[in-house]
PDB file of N, CA and C in Angstrom:
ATOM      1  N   UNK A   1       3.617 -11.320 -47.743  1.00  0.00           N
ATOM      2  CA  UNK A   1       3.895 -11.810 -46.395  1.00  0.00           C
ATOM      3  C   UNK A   1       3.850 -10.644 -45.422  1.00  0.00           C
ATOM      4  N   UNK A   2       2.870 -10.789 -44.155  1.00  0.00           N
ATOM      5  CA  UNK A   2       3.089  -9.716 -43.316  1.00  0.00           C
ATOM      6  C   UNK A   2       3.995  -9.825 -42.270  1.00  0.00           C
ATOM      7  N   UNK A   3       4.594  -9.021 -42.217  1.00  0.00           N
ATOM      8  CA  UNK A   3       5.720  -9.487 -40.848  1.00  0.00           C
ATOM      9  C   UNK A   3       5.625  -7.791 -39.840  1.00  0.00           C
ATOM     10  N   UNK A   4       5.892  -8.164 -38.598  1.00  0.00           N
ATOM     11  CA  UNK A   4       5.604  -7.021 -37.701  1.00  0.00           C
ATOM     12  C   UNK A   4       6.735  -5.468 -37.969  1.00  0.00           C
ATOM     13  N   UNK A   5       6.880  -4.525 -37.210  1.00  0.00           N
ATOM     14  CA  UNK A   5       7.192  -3.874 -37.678  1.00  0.00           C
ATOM     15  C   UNK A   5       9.227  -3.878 -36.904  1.00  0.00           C
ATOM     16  N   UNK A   6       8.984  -4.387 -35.328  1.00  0.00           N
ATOM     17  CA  UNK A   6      10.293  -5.360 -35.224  1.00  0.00           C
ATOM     18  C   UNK A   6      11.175  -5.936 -36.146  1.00  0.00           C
ATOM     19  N   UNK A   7      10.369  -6.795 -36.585  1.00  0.00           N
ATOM     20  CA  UNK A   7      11.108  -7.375 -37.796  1.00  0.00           C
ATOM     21  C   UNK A   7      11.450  -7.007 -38.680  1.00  0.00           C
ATOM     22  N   UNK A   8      10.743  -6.373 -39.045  1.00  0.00           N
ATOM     23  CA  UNK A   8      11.343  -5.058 -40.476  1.00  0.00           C
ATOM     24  C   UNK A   8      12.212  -4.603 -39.897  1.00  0.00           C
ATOM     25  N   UNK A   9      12.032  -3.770 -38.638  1.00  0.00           N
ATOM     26  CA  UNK A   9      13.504  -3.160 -38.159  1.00  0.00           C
ATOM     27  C   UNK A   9      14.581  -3.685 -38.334  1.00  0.00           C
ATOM     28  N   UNK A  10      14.708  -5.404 -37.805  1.00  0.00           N
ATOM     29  CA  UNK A  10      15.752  -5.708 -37.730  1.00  0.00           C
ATOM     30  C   UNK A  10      16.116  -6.634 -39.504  1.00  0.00           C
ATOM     31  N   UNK A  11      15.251  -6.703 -40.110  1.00  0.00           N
ATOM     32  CA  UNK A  11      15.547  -7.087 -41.394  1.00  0.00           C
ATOM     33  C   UNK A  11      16.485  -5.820 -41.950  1.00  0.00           C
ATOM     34  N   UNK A  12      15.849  -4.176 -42.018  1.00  0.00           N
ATOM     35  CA  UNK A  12      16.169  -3.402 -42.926  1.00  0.00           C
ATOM     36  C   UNK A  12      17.945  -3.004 -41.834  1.00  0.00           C
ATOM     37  N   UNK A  13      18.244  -3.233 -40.723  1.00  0.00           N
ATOM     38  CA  UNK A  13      19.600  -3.326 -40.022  1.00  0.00           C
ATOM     39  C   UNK A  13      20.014  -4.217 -40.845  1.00  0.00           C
ATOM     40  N   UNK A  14      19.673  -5.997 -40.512  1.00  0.00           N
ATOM     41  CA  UNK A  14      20.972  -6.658 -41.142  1.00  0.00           C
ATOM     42  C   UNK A  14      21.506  -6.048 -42.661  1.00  0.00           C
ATOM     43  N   UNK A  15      20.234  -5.876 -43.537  1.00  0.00           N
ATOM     44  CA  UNK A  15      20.825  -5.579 -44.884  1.00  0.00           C
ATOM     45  C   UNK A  15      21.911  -4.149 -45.037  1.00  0.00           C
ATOM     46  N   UNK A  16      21.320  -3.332 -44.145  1.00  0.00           N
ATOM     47  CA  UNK A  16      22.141  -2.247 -43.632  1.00  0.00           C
ATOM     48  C   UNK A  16      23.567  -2.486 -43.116  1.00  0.00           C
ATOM     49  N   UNK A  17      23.642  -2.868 -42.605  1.00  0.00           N
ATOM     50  CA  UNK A  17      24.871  -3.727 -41.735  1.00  0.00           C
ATOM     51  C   UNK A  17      25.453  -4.247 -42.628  1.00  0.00           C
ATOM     52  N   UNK A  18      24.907  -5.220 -44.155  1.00  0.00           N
ATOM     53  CA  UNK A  18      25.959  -6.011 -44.925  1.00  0.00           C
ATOM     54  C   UNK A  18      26.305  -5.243 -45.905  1.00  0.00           C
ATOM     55  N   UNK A  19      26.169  -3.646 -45.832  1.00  0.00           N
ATOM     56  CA  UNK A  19      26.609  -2.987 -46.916  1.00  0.00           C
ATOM     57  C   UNK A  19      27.748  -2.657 -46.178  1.00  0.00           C
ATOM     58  N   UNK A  20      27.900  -2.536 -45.219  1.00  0.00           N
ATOM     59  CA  UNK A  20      29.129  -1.676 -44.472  1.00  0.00           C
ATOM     60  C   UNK A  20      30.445  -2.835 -44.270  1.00  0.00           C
ATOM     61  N   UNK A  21      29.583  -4.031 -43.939  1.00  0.00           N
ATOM     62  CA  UNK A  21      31.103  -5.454 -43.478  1.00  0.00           C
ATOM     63  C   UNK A  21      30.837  -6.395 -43.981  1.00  0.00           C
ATOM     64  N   UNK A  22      31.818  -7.308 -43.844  1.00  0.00           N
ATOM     65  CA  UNK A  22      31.789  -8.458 -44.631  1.00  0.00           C
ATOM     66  C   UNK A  22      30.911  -9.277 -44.468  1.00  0.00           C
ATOM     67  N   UNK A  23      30.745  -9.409 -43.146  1.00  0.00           N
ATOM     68  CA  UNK A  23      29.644 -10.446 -42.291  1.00  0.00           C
ATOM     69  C   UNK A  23      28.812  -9.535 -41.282  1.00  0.00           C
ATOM     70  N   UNK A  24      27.815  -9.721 -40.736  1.00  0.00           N
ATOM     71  CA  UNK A  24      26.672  -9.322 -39.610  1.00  0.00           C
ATOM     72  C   UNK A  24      26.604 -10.635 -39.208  1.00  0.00           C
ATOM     73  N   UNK A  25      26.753 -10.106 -37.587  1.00  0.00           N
ATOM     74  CA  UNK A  25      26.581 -10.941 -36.494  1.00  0.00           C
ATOM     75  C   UNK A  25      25.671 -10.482 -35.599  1.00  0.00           C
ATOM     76  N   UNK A  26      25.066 -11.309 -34.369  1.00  0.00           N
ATOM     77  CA  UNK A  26      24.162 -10.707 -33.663  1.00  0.00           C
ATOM     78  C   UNK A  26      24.520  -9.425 -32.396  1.00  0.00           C
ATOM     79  N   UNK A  27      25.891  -9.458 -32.454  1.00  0.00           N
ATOM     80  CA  UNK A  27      26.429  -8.064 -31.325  1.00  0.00           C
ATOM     81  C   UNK A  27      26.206  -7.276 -32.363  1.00  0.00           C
ATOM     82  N   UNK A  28      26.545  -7.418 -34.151  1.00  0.00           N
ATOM     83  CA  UNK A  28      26.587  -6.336 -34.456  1.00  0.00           C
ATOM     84  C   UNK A  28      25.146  -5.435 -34.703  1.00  0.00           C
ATOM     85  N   UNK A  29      24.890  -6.657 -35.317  1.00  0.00           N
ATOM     86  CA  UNK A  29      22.857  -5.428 -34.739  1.00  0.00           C
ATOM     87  C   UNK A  29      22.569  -5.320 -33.334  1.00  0.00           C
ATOM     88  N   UNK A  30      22.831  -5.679 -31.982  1.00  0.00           N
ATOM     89  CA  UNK A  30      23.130  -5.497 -31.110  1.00  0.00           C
ATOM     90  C   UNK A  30      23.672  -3.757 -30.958  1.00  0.00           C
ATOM     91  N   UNK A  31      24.615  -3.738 -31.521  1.00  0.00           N
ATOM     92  CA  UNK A  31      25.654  -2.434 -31.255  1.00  0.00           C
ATOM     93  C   UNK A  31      25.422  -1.415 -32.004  1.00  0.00           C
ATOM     94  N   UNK A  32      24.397  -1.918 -33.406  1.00  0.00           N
ATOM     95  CA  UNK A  32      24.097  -0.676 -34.084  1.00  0.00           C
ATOM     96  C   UNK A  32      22.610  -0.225 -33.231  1.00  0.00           C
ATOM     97  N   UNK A  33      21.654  -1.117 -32.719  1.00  0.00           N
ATOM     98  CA  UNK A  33      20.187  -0.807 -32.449  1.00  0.00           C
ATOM     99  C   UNK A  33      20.478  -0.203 -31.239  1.00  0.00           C
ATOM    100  N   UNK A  34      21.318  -0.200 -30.562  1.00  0.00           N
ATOM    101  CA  UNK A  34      21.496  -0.045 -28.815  1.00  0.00           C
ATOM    102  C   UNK A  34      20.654  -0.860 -28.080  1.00  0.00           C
ATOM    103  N   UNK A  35      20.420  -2.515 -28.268  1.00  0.00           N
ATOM    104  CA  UNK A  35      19.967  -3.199 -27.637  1.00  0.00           C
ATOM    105  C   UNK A  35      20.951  -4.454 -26.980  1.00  0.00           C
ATOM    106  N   UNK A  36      20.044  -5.350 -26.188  1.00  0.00           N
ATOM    107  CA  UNK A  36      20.945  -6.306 -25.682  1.00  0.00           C
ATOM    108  C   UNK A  36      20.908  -7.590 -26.588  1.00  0.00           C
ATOM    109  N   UNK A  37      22.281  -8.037 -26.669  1.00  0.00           N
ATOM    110  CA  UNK A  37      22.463  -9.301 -27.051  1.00  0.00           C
ATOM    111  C   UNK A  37      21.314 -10.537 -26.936  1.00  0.00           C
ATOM    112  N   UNK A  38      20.755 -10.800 -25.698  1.00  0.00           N
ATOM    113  CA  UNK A  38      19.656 -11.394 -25.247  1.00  0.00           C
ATOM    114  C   UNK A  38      18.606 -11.004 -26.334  1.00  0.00           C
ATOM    115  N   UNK A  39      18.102  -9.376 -26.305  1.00  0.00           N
ATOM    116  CA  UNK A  39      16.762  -9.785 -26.978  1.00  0.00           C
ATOM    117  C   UNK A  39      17.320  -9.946 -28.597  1.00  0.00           C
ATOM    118  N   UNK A  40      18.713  -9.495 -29.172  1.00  0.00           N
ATOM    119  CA  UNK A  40      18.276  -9.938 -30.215  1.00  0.00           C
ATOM    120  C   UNK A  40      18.748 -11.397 -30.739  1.00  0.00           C
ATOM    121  N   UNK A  41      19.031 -12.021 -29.989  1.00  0.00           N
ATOM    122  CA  UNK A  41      19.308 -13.075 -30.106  1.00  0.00           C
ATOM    123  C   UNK A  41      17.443 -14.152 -30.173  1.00  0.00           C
ATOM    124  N   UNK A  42      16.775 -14.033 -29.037  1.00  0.00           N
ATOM    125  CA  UNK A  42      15.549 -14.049 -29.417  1.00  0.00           C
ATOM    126  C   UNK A  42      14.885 -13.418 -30.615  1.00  0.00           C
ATOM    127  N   UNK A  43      14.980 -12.548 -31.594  1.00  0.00           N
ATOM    128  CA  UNK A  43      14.526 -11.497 -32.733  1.00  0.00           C
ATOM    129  C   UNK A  43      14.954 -12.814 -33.495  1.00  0.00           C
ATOM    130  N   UNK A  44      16.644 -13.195 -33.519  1.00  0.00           N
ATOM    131  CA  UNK A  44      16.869 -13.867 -34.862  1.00  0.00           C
ATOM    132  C   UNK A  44      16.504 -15.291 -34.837  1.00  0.00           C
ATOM    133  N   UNK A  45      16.139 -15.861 -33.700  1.00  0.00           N
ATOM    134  CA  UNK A  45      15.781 -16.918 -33.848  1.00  0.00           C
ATOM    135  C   UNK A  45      14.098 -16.804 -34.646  1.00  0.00           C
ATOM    136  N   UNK A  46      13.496 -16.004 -34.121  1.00  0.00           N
ATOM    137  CA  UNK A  46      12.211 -16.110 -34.794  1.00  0.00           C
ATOM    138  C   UNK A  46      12.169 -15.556 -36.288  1.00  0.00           C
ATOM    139  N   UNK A  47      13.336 -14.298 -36.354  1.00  0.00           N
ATOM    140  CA  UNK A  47      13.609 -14.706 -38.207  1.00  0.00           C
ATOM    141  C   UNK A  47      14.180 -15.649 -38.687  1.00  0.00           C
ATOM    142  N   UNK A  48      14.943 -16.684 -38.042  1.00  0.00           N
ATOM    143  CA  UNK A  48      15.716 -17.840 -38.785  1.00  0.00           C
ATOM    144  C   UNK A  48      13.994 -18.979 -38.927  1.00  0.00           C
ATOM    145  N   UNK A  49      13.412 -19.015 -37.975  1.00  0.00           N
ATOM    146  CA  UNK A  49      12.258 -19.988 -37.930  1.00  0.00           C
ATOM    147  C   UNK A  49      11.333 -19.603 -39.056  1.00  0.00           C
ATOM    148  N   UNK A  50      10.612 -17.870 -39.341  1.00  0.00           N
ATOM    149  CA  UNK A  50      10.184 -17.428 -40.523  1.00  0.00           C
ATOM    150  C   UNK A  50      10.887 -17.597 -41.483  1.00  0.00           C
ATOM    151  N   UNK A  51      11.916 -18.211 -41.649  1.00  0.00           N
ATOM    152  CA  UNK A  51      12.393 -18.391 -43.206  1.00  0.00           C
ATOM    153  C   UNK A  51      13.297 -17.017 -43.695  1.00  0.00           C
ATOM    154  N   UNK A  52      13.136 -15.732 -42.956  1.00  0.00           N
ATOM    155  CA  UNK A  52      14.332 -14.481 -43.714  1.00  0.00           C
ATOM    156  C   UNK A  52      15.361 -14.802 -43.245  1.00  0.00           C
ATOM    157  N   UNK A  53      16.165 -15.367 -42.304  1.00  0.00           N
ATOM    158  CA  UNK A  53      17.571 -15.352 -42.512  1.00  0.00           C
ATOM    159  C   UNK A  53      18.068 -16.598 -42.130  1.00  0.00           C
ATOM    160  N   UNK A  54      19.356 -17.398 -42.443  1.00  0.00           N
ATOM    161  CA  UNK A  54      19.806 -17.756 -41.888  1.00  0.00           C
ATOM    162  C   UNK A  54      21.230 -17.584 -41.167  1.00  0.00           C
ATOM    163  N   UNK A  55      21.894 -18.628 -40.450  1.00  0.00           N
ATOM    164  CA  UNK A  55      22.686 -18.253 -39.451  1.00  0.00           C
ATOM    165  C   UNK A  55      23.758 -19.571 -39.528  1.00  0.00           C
ATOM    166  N   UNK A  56      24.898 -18.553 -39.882  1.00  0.00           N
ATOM    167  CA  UNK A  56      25.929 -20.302 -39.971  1.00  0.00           C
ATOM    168  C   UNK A  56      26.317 -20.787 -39.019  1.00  0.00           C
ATOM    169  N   UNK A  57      27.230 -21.969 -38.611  1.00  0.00           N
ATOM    170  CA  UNK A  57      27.691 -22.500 -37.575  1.00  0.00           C
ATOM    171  C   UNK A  57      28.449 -21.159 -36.823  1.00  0.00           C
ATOM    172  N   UNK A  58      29.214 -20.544 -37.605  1.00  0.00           N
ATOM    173  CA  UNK A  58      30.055 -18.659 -36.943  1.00  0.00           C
ATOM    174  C   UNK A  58      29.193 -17.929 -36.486  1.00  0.00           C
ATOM    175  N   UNK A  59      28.454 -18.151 -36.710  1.00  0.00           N
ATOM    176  CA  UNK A  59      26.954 -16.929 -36.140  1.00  0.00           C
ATOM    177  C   UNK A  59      26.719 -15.958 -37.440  1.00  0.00           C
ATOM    178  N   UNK A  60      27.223 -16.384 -38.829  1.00  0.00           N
ATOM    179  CA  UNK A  60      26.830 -15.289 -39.777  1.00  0.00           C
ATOM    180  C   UNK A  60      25.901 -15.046 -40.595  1.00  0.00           C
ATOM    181  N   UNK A  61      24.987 -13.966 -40.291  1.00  0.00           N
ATOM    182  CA  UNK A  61      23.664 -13.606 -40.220  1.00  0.00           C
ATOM    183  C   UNK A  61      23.408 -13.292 -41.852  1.00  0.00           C
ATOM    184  N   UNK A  62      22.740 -14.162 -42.694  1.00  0.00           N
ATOM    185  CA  UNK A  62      22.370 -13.271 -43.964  1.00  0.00           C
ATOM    186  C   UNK A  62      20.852 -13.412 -44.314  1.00  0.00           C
ATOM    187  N   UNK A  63      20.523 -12.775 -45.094  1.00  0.00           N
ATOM    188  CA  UNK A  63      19.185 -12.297 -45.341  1.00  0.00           C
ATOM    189  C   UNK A  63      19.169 -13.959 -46.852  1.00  0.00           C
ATOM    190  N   UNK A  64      17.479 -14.452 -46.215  1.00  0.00           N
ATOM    191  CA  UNK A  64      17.322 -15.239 -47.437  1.00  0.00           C
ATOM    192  C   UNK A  64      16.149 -14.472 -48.163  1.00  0.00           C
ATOM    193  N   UNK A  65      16.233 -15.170 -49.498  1.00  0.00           N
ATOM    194  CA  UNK A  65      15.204 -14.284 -50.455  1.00  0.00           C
ATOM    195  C   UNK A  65      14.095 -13.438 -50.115  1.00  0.00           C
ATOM    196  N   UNK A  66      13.384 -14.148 -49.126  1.00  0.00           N
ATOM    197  CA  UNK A  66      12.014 -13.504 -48.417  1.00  0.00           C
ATOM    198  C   UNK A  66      12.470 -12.177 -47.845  1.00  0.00           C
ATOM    199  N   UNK A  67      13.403 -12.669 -46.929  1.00  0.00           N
ATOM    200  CA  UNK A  67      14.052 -11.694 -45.887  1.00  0.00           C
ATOM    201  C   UNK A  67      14.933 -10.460 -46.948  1.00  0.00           C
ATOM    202  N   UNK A  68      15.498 -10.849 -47.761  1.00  0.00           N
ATOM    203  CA  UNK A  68      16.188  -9.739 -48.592  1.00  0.00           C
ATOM    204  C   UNK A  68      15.055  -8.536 -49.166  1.00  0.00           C
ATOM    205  N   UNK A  69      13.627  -9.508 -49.641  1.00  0.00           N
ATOM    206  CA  UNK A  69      13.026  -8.599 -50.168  1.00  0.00           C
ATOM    207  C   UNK A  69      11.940  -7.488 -49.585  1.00  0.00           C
ATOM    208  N   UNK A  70      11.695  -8.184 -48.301  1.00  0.00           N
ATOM    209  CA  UNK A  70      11.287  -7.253 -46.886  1.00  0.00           C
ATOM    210  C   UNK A  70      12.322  -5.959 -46.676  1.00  0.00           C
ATOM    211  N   UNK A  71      13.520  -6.481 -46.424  1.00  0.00           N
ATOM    212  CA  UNK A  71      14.867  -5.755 -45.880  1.00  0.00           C
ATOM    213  C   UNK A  71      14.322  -4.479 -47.239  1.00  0.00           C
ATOM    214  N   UNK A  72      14.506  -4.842 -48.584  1.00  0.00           N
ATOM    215  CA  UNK A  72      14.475  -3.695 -49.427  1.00  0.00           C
ATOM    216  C   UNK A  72      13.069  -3.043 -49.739  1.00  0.00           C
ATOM    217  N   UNK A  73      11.848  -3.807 -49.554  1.00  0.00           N
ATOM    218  CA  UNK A  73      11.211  -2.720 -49.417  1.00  0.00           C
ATOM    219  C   UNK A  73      11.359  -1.771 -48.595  1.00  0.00           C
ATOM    220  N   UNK A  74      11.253  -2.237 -47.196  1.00  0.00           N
ATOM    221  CA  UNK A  74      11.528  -1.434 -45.619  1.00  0.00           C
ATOM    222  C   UNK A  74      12.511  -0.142 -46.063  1.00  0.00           C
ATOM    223  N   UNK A  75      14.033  -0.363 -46.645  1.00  0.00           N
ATOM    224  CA  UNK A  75      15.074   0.629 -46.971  1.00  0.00           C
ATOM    225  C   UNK A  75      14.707   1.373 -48.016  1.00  0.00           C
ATOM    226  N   UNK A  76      14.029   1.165 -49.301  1.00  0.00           N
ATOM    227  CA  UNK A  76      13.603   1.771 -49.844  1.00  0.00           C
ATOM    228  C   UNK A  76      12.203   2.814 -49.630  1.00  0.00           C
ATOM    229  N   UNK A  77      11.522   2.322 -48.725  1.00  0.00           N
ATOM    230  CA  UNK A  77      10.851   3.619 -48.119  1.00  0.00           C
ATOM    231  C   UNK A  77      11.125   4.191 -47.084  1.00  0.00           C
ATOM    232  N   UNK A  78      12.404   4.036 -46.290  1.00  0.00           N
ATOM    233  CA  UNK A  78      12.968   4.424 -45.458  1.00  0.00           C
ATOM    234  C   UNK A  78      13.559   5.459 -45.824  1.00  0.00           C
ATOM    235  N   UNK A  79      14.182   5.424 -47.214  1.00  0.00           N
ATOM    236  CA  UNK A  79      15.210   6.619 -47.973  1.00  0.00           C
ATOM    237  C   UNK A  79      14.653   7.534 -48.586  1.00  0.00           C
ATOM    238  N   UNK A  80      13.494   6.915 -48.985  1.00  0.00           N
ATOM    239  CA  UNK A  80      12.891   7.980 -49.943  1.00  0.00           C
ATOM    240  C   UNK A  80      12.045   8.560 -48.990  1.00  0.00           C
ATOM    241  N   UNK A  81      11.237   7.953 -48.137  1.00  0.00           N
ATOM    242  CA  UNK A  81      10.616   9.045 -46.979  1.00  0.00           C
ATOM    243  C   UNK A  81      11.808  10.124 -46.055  1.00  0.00           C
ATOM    244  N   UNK A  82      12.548   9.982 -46.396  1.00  0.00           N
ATOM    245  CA  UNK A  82      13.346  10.664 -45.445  1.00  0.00           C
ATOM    246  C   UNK A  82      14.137  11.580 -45.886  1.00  0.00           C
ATOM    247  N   UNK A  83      14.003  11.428 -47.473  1.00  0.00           N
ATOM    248  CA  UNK A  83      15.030  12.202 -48.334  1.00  0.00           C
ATOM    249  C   UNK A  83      13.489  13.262 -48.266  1.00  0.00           C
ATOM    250  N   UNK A  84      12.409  12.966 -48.320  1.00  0.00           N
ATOM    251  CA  UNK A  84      11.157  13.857 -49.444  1.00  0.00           C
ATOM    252  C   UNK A  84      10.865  14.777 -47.911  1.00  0.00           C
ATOM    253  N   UNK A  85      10.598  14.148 -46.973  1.00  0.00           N
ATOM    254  CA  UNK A  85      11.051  15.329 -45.786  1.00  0.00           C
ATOM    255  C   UNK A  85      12.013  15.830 -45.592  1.00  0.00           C
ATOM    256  N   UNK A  86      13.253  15.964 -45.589  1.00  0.00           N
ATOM    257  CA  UNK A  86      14.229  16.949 -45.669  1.00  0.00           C
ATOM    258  C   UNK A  86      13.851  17.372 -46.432  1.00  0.00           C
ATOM    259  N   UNK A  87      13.916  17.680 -47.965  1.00  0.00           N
ATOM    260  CA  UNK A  87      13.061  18.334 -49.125  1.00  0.00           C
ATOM    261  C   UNK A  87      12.426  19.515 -48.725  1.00  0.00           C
ATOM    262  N   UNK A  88      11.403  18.766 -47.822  1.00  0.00           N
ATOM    263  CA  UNK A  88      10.196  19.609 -47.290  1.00  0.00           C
ATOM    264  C   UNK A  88      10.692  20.490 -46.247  1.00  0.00           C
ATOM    265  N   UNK A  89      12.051  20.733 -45.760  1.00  0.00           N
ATOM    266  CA  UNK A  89      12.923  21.456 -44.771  1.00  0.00           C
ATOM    267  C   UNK A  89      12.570  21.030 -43.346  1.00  0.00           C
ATOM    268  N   UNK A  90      12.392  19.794 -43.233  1.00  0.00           N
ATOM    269  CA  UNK A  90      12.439  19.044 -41.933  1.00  0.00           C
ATOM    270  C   UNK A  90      13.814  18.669 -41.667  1.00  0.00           C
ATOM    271  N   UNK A  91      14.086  19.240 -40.753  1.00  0.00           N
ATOM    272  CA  UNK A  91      15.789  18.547 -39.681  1.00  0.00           C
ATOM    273  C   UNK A  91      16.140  17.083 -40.282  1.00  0.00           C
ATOM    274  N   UNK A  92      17.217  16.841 -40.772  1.00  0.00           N
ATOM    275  CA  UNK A  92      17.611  15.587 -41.302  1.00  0.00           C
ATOM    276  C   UNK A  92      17.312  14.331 -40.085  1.00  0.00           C
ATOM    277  N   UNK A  93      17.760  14.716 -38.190  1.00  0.00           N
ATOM    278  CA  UNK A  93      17.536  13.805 -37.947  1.00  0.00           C
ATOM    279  C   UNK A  93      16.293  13.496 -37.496  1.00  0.00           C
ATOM    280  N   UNK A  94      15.377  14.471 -37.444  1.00  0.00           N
ATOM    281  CA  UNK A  94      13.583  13.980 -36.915  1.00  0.00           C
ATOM    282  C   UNK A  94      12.913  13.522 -38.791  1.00  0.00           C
ATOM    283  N   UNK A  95      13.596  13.792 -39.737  1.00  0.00           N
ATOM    284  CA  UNK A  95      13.229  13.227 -40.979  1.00  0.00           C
ATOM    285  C   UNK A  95      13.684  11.651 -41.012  1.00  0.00           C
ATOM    286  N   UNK A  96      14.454  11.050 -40.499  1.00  0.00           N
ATOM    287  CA  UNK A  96      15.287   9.895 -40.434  1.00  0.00           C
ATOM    288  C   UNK A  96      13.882   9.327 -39.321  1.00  0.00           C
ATOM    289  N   UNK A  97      13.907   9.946 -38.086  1.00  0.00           N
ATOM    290  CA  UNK A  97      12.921   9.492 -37.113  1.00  0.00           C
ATOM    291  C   UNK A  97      11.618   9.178 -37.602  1.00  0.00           C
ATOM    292  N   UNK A  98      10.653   9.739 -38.458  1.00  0.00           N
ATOM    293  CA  UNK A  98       9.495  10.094 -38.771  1.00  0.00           C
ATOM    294  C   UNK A  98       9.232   9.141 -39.833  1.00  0.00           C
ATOM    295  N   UNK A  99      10.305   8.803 -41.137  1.00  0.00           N
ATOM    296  CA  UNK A  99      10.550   7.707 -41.599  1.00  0.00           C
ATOM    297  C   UNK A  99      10.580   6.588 -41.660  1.00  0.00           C
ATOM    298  N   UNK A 100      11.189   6.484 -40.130  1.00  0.00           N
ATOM    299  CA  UNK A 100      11.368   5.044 -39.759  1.00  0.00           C
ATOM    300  C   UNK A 100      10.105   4.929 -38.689  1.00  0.00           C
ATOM    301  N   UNK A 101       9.116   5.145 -38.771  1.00  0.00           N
ATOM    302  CA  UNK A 101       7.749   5.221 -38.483  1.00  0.00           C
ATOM    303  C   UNK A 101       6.666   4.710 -39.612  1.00  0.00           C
ATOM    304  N   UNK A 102       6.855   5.826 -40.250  1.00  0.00           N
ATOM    305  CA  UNK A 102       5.770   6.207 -41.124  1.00  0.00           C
ATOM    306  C   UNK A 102       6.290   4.662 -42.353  1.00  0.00           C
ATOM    307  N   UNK A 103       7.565   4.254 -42.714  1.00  0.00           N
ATOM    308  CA  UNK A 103       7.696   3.345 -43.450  1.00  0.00           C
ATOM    309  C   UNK A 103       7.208   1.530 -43.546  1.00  0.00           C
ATOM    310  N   UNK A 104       6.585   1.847 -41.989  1.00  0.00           N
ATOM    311  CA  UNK A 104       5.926   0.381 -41.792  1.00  0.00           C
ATOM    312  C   UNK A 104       4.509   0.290 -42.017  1.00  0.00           C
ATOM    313  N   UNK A 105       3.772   1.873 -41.741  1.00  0.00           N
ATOM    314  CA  UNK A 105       2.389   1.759 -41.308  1.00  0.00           C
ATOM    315  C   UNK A 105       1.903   1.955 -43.396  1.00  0.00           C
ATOM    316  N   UNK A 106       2.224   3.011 -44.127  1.00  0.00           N
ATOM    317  CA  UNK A 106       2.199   3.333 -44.727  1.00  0.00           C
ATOM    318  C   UNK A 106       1.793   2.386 -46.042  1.00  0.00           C
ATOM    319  N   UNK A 107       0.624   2.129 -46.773  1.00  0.00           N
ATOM    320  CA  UNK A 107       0.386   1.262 -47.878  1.00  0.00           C
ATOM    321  C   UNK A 107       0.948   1.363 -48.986  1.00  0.00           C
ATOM    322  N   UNK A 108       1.210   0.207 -49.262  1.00  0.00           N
ATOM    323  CA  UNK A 108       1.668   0.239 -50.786  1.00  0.00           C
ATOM    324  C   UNK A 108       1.123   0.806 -51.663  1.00  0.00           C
ATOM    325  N   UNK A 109      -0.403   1.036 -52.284  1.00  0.00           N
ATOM    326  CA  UNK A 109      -0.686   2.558 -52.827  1.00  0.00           C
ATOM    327  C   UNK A 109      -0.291   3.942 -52.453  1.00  0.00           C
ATOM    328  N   UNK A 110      -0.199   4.133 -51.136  1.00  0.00           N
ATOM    329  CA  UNK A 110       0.094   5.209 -50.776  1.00  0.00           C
ATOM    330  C   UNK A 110       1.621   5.576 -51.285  1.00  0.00           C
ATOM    331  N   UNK A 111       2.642   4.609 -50.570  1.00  0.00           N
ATOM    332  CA  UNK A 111       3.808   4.923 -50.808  1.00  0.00           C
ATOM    333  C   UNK A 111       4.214   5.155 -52.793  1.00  0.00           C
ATOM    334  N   UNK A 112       3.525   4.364 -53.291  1.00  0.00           N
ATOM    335  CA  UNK A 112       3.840   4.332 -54.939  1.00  0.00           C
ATOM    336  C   UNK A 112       2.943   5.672 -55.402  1.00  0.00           C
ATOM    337  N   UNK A 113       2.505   6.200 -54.866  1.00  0.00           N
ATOM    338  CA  UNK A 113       1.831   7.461 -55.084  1.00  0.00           C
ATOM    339  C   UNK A 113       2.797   8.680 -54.941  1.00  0.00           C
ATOM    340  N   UNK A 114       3.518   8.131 -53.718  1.00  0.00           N
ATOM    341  CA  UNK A 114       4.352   9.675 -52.994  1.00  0.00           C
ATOM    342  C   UNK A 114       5.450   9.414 -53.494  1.00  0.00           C
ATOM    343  N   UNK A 115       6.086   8.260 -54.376  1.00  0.00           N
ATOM    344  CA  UNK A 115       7.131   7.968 -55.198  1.00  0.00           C
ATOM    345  C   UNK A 115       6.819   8.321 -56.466  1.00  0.00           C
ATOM    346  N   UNK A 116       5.958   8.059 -57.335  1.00  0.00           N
ATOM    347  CA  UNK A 116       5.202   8.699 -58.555  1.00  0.00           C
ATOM    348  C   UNK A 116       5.669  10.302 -58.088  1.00  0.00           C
ATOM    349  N   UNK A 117       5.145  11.164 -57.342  1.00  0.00           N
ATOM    350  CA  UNK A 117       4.707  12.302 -56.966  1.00  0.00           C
ATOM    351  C   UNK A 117       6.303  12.768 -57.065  1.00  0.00           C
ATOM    352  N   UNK A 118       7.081  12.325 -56.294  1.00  0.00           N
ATOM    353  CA  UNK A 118       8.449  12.898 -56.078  1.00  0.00           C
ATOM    354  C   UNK A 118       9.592  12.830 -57.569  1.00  0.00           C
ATOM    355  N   UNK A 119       9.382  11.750 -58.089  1.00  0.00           N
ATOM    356  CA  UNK A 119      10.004  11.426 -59.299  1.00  0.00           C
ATOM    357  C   UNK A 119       9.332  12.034 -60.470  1.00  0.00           C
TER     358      UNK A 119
END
């Protein structure tokens, strides 16, 4: 499934977000992205319509199967690109930046190559 790179963003947040609290709501990716309520309130409606999350009558945001397994690819090359540049003695936070770039555009051969390579 291709989904844009928005969406990954805000997929690999909620799953991010449900390691830390009990529930994710839409202020709270709101308050972690530094965006407005408005647009992500538009974001989750078009992931609740794609099928990754749904949203209870409380507003509580969870990742469904599709959406869980987007969320963990996205975090899993998010960590490992970001761990293998620091490595490389890049500044932890332009390694975090460069990551969260390079983890959307980046192919699945490629990335299982530079994971092979590091491990």
């Amino acid at each position: 499934m291709h989904t844009n790179e928005s969406a990954e963003n805000y997929l690999e947040t909620i799953l991010i977000l449900s390691k830390k609290r009990p529930v994710v709501r839409s202020v709270d990716i709101a308050a972690e992205l530094n965006f407005k309520k408005s647009s992500v309130s538009v974001a989750m409606k078009k992931l609740r319509e794609n099928g990754n999350i749904t949203v209870s009558p409380e507003g509580y945001i969870t990742l469904t199967p599709s959406g869980q397994e987007i969320a963990d690819r996205i975090y899993e090359r998010h960590t490992l690109l970001s761990s293998w540049l620091e490595r490389l003695g890049v500044n932890p936070e332009v390694a975090a930046e460069d990551a969260c770039r390079i983890e959307h555009v980046i192919s699945s051969e490629s990335f299982e190559a530079i994971k092979r390579h590091i491990k």
